[in-house]
N, C-alpha and C. Protein backbone atom coordinates (compact mmCIF):
# COMPACT_ATOMS: atom_id res chain seq x y z
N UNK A 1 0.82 -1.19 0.00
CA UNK A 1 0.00 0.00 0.00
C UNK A 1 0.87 1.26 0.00
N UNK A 2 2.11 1.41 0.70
CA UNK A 2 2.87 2.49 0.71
C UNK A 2 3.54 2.65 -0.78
N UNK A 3 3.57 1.26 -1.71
CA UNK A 3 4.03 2.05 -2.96
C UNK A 3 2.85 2.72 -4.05
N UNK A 4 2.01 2.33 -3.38
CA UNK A 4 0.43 2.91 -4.11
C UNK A 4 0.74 4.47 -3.79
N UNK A 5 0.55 4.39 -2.25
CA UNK A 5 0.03 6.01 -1.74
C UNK A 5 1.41 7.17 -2.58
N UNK A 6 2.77 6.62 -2.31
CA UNK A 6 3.90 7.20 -2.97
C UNK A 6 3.29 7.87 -4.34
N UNK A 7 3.51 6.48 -5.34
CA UNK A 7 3.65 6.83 -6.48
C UNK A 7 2.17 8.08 -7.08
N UNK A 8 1.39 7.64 -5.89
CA UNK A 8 -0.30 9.03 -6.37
C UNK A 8 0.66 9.93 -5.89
N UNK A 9 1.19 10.26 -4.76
CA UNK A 9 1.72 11.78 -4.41
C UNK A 9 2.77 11.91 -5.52
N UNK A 10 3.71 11.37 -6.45
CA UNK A 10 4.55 11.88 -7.14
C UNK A 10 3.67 12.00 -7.99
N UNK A 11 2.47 11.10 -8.85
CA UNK A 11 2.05 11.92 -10.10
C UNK A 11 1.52 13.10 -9.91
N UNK A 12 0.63 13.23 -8.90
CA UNK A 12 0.00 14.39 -8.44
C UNK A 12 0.38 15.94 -8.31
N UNK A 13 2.05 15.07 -7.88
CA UNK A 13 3.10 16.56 -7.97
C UNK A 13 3.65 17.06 -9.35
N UNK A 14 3.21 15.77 -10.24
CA UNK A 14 4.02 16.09 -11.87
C UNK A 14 3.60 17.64 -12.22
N UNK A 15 2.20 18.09 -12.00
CA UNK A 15 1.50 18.91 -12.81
C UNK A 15 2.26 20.42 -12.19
N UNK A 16 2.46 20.77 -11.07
CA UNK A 16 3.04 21.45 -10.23
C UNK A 16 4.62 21.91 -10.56
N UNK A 17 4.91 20.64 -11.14
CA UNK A 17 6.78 20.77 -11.22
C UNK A 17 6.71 21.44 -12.05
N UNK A 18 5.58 21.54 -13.21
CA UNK A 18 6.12 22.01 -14.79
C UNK A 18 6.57 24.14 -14.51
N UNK A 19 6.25 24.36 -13.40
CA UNK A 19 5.95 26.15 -13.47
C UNK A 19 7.71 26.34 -12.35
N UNK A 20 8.03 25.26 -11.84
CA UNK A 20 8.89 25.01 -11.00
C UNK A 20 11.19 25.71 -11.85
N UNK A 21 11.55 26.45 -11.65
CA UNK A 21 13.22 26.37 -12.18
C UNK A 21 13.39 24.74 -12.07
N UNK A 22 14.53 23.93 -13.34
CA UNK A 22 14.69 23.05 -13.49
C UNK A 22 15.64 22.54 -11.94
N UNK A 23 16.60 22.89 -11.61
CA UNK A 23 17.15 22.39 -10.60
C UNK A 23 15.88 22.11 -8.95
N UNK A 24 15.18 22.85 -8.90
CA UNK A 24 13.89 22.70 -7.91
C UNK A 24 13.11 21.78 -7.95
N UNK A 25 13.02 21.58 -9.64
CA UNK A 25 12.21 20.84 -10.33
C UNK A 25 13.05 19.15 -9.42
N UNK A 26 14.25 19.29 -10.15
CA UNK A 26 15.36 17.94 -9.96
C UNK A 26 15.04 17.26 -8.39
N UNK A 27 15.17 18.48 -7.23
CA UNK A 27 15.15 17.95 -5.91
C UNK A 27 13.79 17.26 -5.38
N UNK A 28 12.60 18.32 -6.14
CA UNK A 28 11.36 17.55 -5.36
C UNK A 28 11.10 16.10 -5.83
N UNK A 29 11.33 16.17 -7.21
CA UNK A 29 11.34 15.22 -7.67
C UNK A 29 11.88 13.96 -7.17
N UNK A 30 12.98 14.21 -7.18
CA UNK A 30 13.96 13.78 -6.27
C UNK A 30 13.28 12.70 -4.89
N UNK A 31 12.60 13.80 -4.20
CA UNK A 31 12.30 13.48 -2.84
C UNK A 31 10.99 12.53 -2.83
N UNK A 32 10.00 13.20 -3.69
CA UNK A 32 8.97 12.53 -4.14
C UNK A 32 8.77 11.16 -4.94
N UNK A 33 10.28 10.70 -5.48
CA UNK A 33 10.06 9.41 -5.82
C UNK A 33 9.68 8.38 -5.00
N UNK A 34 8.84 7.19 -5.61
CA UNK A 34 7.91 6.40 -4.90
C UNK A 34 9.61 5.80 -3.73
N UNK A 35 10.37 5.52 -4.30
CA UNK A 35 11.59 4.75 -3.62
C UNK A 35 12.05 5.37 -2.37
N UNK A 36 12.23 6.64 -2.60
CA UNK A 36 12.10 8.25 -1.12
C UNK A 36 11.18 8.02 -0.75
N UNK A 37 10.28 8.25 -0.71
CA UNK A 37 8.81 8.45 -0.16
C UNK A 37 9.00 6.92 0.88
N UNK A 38 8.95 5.73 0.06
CA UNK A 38 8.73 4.76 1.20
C UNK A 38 9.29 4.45 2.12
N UNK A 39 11.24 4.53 1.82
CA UNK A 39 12.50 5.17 2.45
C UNK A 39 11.57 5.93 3.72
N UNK A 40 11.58 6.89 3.50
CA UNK A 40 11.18 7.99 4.10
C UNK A 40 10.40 7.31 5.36
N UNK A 41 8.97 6.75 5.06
CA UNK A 41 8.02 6.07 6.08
C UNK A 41 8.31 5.15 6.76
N UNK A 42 9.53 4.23 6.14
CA UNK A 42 10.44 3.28 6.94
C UNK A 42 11.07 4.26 8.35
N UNK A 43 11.23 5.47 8.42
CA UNK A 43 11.71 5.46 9.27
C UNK A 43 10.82 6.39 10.36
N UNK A 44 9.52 6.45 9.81
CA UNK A 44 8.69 7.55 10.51
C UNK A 44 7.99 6.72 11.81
N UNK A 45 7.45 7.39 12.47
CA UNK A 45 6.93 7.42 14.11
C UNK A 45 5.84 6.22 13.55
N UNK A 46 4.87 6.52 12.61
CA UNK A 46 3.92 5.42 12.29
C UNK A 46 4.53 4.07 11.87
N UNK A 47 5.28 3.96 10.82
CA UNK A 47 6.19 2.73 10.40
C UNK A 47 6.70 2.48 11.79
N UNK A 48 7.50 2.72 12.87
CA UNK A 48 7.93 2.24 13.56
C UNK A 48 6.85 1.89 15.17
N UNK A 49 5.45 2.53 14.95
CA UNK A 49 4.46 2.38 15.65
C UNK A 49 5.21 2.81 16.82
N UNK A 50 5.68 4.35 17.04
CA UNK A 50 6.02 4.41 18.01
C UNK A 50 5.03 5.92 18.77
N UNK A 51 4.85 5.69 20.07
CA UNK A 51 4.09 7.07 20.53
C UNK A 51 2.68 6.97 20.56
N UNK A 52 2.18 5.98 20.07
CA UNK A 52 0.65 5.65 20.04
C UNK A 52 0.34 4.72 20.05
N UNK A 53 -1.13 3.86 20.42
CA UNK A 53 -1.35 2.70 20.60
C UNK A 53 -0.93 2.15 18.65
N UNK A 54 -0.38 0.86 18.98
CA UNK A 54 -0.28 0.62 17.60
C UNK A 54 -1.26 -0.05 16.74
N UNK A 55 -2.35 -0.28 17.24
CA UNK A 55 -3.54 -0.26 16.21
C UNK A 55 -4.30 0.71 15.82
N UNK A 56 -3.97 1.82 16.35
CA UNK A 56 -4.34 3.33 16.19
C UNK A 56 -3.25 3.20 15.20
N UNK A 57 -2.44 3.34 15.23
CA UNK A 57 -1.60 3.60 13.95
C UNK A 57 -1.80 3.47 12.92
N UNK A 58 -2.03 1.23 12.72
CA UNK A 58 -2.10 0.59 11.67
C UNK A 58 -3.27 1.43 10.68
N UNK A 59 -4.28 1.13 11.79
CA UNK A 59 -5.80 1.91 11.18
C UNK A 59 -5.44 3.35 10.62
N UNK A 60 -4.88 4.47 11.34
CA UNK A 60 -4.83 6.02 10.51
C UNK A 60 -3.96 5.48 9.44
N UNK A 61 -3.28 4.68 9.08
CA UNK A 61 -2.12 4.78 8.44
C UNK A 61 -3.10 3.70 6.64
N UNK A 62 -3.78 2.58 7.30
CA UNK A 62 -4.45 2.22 6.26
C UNK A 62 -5.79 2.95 5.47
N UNK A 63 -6.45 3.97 6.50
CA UNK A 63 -7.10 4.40 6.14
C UNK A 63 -6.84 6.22 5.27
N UNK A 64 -5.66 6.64 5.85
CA UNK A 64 -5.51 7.81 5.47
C UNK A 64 -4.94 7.51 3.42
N UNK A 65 -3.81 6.23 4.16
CA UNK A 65 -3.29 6.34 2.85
C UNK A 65 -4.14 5.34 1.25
N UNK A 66 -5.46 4.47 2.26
CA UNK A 66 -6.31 4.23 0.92
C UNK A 66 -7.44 5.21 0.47
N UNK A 67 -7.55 6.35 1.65
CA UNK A 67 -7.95 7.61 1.07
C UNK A 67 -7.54 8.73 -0.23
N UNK A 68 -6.07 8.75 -0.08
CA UNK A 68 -4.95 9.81 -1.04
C UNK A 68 -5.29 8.73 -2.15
N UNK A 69 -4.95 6.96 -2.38
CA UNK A 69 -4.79 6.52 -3.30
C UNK A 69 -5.95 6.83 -4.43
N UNK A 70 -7.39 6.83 -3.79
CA UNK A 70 -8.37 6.77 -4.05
C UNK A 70 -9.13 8.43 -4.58
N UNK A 71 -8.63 9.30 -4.07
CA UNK A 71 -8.82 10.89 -4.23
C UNK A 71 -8.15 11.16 -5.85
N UNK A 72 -8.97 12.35 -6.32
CA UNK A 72 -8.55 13.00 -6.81
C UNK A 72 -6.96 13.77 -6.63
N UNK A 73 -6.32 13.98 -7.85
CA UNK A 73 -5.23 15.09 -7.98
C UNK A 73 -5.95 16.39 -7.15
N UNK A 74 -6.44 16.90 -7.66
CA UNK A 74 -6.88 17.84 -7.39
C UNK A 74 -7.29 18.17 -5.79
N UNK A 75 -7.98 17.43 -5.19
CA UNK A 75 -8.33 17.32 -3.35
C UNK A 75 -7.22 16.91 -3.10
N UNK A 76 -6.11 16.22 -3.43
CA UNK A 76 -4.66 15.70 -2.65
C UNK A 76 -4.04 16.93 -2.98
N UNK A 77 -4.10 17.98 -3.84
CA UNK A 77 -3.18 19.30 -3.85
C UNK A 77 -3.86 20.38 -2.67
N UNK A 78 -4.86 20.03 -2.38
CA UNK A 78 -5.40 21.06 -1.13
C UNK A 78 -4.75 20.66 -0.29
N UNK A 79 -4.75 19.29 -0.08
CA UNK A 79 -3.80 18.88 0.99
C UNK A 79 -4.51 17.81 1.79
N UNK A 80 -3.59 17.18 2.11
CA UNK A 80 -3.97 15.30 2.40
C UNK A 80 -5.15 15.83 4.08
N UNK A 81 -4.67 16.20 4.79
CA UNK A 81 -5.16 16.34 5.82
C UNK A 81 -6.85 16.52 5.76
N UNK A 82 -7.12 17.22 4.89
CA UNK A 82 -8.62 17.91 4.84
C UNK A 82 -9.12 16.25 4.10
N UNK A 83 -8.25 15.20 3.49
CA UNK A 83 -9.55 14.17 2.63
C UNK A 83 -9.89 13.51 4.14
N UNK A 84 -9.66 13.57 4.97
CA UNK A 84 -10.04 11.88 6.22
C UNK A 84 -9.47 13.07 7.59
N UNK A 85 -10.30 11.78 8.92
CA UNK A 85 -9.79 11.76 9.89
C UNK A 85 -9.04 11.47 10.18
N UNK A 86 -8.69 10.26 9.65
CA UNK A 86 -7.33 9.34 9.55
C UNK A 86 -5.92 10.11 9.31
N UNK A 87 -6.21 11.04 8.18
CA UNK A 87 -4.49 11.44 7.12
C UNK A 87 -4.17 12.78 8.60
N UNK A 88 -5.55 13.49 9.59
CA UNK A 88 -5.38 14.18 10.31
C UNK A 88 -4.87 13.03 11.61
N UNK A 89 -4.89 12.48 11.93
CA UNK A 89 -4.29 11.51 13.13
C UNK A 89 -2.99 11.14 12.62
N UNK A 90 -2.72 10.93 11.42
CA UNK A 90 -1.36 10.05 10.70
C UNK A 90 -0.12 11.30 11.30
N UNK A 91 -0.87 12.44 10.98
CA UNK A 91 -0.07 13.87 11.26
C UNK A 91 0.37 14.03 12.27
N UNK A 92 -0.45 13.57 13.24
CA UNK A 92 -0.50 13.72 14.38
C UNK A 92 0.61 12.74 14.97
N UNK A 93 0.70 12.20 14.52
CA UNK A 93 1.24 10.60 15.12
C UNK A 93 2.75 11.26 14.89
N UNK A 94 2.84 11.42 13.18
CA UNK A 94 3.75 11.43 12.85
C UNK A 94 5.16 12.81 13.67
N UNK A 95 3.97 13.46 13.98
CA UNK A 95 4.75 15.24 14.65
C UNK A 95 5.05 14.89 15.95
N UNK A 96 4.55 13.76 17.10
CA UNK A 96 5.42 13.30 17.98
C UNK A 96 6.51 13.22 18.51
């Protein structure tokens, strides 16, 4: 599921990069690849179920991110938090 939720946030960001200087362009890109992105959650507070009960986790974490997969481009550029309760708890978890 984390290479699902990834790869929607990098296409999502494609449309965004195009107005972006090429070197800016290079880094988000960069960061936003599905391979970063999951990198990335490997080492976050939720992946490591730390700070919260960990079925609270599992749950914000399955539900936020089959929310983004499932959303529009467009509602994931407002920003993940506003689609679910869940992507707002994941935040939460994660800022711990």
């Amino acid at each position: 599921m984390i290479s699902a939720y990834c790869q929607k946030i990098s296409t999502c960001a494609e449309v965004s990069l195009k107005s972006l200087k090429e070197s800016s362009k290079t880094l988000i890109q960069e960061r936003l690849s599905p391979a970063n992105c999951a990198e990335k959650f490997r080492k976050s507070n939720a992946y490591l179920l730390a700070n919260e009960n960990p079925e609270t986790i599992k749950k914000a974490v399955r539900g936020c991110f089959q929310t983004v997969i499932k959303e529009s481009c467009d509602k994931i550029q407002k920003g993940v938090l506003e689609l679910s309760e869940d992507c707002s708890l994941l935040q939460t978890i994660q800022s711990k």
